[in-house]
C-alpha atoms as a PDB file:
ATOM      1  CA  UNK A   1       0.000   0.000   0.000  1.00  0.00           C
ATOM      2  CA  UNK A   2       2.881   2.788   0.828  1.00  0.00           C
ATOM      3  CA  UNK A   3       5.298   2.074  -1.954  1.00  0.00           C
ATOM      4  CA  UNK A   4       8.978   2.475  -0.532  1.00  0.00           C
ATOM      5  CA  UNK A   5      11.157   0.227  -2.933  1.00  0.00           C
ATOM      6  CA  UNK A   6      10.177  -1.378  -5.922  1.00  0.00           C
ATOM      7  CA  UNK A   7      12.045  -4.716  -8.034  1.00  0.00           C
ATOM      8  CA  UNK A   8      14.642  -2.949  -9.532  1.00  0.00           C
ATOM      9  CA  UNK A   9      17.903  -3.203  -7.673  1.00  0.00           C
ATOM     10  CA  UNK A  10      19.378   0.103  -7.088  1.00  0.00           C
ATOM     11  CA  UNK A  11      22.447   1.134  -8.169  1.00  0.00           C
ATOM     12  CA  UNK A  12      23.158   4.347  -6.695  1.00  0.00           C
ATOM     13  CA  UNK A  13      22.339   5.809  -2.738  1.00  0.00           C
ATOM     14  CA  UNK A  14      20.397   8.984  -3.367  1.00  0.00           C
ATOM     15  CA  UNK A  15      22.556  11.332  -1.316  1.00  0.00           C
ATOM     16  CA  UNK A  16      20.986  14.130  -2.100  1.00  0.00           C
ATOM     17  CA  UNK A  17      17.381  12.893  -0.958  1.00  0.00           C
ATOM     18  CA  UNK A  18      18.643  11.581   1.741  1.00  0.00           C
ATOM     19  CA  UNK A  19      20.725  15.011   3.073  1.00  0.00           C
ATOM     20  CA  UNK A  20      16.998  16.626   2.332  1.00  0.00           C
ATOM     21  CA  UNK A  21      15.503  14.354   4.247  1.00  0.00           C
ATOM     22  CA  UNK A  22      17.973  15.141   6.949  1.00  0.00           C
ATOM     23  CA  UNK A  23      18.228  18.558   7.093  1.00  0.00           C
ATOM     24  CA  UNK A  24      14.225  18.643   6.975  1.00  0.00           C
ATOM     25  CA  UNK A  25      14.790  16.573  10.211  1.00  0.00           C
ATOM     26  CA  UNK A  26      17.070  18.638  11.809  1.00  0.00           C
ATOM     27  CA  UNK A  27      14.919  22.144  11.204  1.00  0.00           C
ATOM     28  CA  UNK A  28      11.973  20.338  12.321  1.00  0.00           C
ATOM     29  CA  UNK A  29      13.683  19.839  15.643  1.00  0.00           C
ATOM     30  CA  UNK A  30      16.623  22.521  16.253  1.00  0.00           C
ATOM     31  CA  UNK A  31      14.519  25.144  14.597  1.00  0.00           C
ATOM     32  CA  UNK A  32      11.112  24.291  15.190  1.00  0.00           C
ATOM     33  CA  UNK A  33      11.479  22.698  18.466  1.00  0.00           C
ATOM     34  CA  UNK A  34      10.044  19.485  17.499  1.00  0.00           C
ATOM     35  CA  UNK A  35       6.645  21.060  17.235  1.00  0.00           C
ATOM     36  CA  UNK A  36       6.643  23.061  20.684  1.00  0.00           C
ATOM     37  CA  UNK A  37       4.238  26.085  20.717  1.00  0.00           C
ATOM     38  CA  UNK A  38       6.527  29.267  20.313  1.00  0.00           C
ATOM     39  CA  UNK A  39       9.598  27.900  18.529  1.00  0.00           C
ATOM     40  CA  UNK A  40       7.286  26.465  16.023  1.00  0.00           C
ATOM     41  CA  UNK A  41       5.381  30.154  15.721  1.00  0.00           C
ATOM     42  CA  UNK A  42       8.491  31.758  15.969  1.00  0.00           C
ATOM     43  CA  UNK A  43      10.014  29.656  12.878  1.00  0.00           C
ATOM     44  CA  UNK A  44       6.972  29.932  10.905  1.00  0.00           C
ATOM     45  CA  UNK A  45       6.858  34.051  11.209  1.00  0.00           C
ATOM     46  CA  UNK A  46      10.550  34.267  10.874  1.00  0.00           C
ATOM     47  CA  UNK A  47      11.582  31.560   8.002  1.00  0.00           C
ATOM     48  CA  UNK A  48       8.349  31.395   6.660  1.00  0.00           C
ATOM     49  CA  UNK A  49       7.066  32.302   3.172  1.00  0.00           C
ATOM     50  CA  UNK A  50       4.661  35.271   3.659  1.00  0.00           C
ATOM     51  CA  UNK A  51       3.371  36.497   0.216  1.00  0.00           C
ATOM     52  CA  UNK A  52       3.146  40.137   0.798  1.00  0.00           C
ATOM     53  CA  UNK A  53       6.513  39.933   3.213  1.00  0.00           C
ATOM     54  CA  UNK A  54       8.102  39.005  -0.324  1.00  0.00           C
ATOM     55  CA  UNK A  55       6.699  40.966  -2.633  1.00  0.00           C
ATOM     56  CA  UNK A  56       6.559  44.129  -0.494  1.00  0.00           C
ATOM     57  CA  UNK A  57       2.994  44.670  -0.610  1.00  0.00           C
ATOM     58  CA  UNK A  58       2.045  44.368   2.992  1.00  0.00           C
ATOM     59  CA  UNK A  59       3.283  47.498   5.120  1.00  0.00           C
ATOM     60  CA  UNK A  60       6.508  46.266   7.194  1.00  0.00           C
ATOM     61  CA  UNK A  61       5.203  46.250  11.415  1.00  0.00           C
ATOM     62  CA  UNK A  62       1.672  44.718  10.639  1.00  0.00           C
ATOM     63  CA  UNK A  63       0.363  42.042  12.843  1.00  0.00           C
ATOM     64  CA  UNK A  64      -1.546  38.770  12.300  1.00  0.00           C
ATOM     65  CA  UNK A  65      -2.256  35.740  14.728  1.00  0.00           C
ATOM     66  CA  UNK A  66      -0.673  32.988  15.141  1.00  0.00           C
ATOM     67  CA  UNK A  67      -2.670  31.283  17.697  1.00  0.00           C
ATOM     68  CA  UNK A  68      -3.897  32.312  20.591  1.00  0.00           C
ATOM     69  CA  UNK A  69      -1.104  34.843  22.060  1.00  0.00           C
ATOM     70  CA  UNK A  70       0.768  34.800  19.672  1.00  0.00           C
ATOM     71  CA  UNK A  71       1.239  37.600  16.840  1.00  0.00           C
ATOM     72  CA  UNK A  72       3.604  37.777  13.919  1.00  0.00           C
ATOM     73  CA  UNK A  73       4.863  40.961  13.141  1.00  0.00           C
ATOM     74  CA  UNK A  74       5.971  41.540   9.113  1.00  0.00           C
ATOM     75  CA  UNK A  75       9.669  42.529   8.406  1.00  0.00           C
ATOM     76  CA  UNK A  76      10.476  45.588   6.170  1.00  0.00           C
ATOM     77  CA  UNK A  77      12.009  44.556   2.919  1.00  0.00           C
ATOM     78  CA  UNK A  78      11.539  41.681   0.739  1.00  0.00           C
ATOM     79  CA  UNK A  79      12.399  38.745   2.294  1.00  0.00           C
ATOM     80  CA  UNK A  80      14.086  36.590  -0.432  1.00  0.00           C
ATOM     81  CA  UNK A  81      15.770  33.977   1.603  1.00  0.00           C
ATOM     82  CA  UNK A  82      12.339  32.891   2.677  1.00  0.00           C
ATOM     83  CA  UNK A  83      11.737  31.384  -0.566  1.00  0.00           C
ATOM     84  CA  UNK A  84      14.350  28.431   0.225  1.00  0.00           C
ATOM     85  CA  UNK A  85      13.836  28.919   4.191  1.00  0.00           C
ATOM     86  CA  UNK A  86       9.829  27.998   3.594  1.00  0.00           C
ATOM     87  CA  UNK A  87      10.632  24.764   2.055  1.00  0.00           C
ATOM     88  CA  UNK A  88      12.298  23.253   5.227  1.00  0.00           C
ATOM     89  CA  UNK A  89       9.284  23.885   7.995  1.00  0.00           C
ATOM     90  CA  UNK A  90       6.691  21.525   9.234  1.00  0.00           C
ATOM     91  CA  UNK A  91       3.834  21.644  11.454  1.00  0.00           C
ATOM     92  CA  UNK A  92       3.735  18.454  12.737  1.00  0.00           C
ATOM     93  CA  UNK A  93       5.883  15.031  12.987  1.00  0.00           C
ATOM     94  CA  UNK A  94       2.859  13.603  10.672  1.00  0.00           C
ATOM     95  CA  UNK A  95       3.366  16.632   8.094  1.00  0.00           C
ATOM     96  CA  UNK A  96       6.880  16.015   8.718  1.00  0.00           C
ATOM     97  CA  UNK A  97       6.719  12.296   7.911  1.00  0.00           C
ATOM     98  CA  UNK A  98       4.273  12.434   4.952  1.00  0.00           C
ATOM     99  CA  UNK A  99       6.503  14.667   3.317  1.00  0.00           C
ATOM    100  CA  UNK A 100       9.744  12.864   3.934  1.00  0.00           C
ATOM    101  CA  UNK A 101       8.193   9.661   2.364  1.00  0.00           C
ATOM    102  CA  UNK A 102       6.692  11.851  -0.759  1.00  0.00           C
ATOM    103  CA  UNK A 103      10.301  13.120  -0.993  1.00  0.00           C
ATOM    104  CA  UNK A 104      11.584   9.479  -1.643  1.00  0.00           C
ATOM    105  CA  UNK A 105       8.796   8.269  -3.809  1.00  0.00           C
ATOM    106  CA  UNK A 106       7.947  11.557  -5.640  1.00  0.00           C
ATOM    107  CA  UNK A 107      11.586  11.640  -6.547  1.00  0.00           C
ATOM    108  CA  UNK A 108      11.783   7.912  -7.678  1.00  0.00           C
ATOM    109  CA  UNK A 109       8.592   9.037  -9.888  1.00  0.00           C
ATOM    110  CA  UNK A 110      10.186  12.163 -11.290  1.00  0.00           C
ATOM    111  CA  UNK A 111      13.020  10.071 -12.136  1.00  0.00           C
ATOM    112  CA  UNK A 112      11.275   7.231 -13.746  1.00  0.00           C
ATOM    113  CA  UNK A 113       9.085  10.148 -16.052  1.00  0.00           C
ATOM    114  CA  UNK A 114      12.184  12.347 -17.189  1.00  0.00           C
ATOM    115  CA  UNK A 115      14.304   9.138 -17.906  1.00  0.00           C
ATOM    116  CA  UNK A 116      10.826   8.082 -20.398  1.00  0.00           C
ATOM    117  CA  UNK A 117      10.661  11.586 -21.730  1.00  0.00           C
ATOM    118  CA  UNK A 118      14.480  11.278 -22.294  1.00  0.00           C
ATOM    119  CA  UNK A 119      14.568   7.992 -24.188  1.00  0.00           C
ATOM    120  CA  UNK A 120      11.115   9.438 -26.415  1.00  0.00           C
ATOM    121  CA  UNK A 121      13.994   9.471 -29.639  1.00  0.00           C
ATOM    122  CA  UNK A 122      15.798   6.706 -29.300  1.00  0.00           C
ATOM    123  CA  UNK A 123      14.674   3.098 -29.727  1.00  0.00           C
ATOM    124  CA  UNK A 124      17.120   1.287 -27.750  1.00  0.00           C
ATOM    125  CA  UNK A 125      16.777   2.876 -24.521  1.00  0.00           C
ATOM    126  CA  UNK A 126      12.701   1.903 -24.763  1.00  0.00           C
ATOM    127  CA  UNK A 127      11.039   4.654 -26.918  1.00  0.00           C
ATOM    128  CA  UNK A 128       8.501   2.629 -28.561  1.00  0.00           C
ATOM    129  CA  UNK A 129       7.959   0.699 -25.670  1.00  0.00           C
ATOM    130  CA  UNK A 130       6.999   4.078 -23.783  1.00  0.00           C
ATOM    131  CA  UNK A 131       4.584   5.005 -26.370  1.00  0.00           C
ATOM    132  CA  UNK A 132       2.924   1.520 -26.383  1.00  0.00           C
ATOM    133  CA  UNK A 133       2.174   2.306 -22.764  1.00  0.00           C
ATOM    134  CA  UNK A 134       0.529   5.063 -23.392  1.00  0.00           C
ATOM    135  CA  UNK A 135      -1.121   4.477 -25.838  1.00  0.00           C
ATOM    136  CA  UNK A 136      -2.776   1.389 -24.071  1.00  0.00           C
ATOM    137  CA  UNK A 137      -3.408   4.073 -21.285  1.00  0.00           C
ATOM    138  CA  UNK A 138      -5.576   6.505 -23.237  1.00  0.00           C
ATOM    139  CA  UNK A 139      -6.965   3.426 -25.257  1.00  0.00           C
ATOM    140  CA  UNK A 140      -8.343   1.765 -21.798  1.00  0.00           C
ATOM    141  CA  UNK A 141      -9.660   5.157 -20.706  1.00  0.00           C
ATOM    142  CA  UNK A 142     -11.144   5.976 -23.409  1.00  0.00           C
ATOM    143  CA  UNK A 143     -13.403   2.085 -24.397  1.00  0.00           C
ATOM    144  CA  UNK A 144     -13.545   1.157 -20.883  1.00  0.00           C
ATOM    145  CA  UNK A 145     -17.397   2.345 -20.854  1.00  0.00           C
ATOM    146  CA  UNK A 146     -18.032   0.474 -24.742  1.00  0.00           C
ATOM    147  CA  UNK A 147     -16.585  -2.599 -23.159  1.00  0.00           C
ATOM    148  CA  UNK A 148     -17.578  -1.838 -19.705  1.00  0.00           C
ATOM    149  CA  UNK A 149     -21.262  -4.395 -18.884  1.00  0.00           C
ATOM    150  CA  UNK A 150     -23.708  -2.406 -16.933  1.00  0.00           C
ATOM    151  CA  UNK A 151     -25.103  -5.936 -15.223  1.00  0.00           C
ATOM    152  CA  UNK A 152     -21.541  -6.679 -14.477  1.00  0.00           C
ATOM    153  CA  UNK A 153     -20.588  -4.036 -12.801  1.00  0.00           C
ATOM    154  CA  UNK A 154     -24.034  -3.866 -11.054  1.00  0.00           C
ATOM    155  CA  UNK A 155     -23.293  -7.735 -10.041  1.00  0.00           C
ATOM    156  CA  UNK A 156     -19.331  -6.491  -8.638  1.00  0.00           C
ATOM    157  CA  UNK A 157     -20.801  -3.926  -6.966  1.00  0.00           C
ATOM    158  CA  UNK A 158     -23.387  -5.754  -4.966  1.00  0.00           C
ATOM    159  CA  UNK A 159     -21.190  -8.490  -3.802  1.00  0.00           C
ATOM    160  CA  UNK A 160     -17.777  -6.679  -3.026  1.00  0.00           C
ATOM    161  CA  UNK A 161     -18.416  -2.822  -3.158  1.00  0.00           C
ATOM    162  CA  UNK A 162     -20.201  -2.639   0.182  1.00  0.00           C
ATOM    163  CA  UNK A 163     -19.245   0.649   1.821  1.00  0.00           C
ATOM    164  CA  UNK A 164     -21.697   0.281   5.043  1.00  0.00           C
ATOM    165  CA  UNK A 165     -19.458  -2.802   6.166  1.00  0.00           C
ATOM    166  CA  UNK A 166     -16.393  -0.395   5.277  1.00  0.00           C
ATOM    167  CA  UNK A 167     -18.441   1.844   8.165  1.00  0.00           C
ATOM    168  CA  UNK A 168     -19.779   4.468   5.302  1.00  0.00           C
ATOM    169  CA  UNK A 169     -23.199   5.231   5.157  1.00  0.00           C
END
């Protein structure tokens, strides 16, 4: 269900995912204080990405809550750093988590769609056999309702699709 490795043997340790992964880490808990109240206001007013902070629309000095006590107070200036700053702040060890693992398997699915986009010209490294695929993509999408029985599908549904023993009403 949460994909982590697949059946390809890898070749290569992805050192660069990885030192993202751990310097995401260490923000979230030098920085932010591993989620405590007021170092993880604090980060989020002073590293984070406010809009009009960067574009110098909203008037340096104005206030805006932060939870209950707490204000954040705008800089004067554009804040530029804050664009790479942003990146590396989390609200919660879930948010934290979730994005670590979408780091690893977004990045193994970037990888795997430039290296297809890549080989689109040559026929060795699988360019015909990338079109084939999608091709049978779009041709499943688009004759799945011409092929597609309605008393099947009423007959699947009845007998597995059951959402009230899921607990949905």
């Amino acid at each position: 269900m949460f994909p982590y490795r697949d059946e390809n043997e890898t070749i290569r340790t992805p050192v660069m995912t990885l030192a993202l992964i751990a310097a995401n880490a260490a923000m979230w808990i030098l920085v932010q204080g591993a989620g405590q109240v007021l170092p993880l206001a604090t980060s989020v007013c002073n590293l984070g990405l406010i809009p009009g902070e960067l574009t110098g629309t909203l008037p340096p000095g104005k206030g805006f809550p932060m939870g209950e006590g707490l204000v954040c107070v705008t800089d004067s200036g554009s804040q530029y750093l804050h664009v790479l700053t942003h990146m590396f702040l989390h609200g919660s060890w879930m948010h934290l988590i979730g994005n670590m693992w979408f780091l690893m398997v977004g990045y193994w699915a970037l990888i795997q769609i430039l290296s297809g986009l890549i080989s689109l010209g040559s026929a060795e490294m699988g360019g015909v056999a990338f079109w084939a695929h999608v091709g049978g993509f779009v041709a499943g999408i688009v004759l799945v309702r011409l092929f597609a029985r309605g008393d099947y599908v009423s007959a699947h549904r009845a007998t597995y699709w059951q959402p009230r023993h899921l607990g949905w009403q």
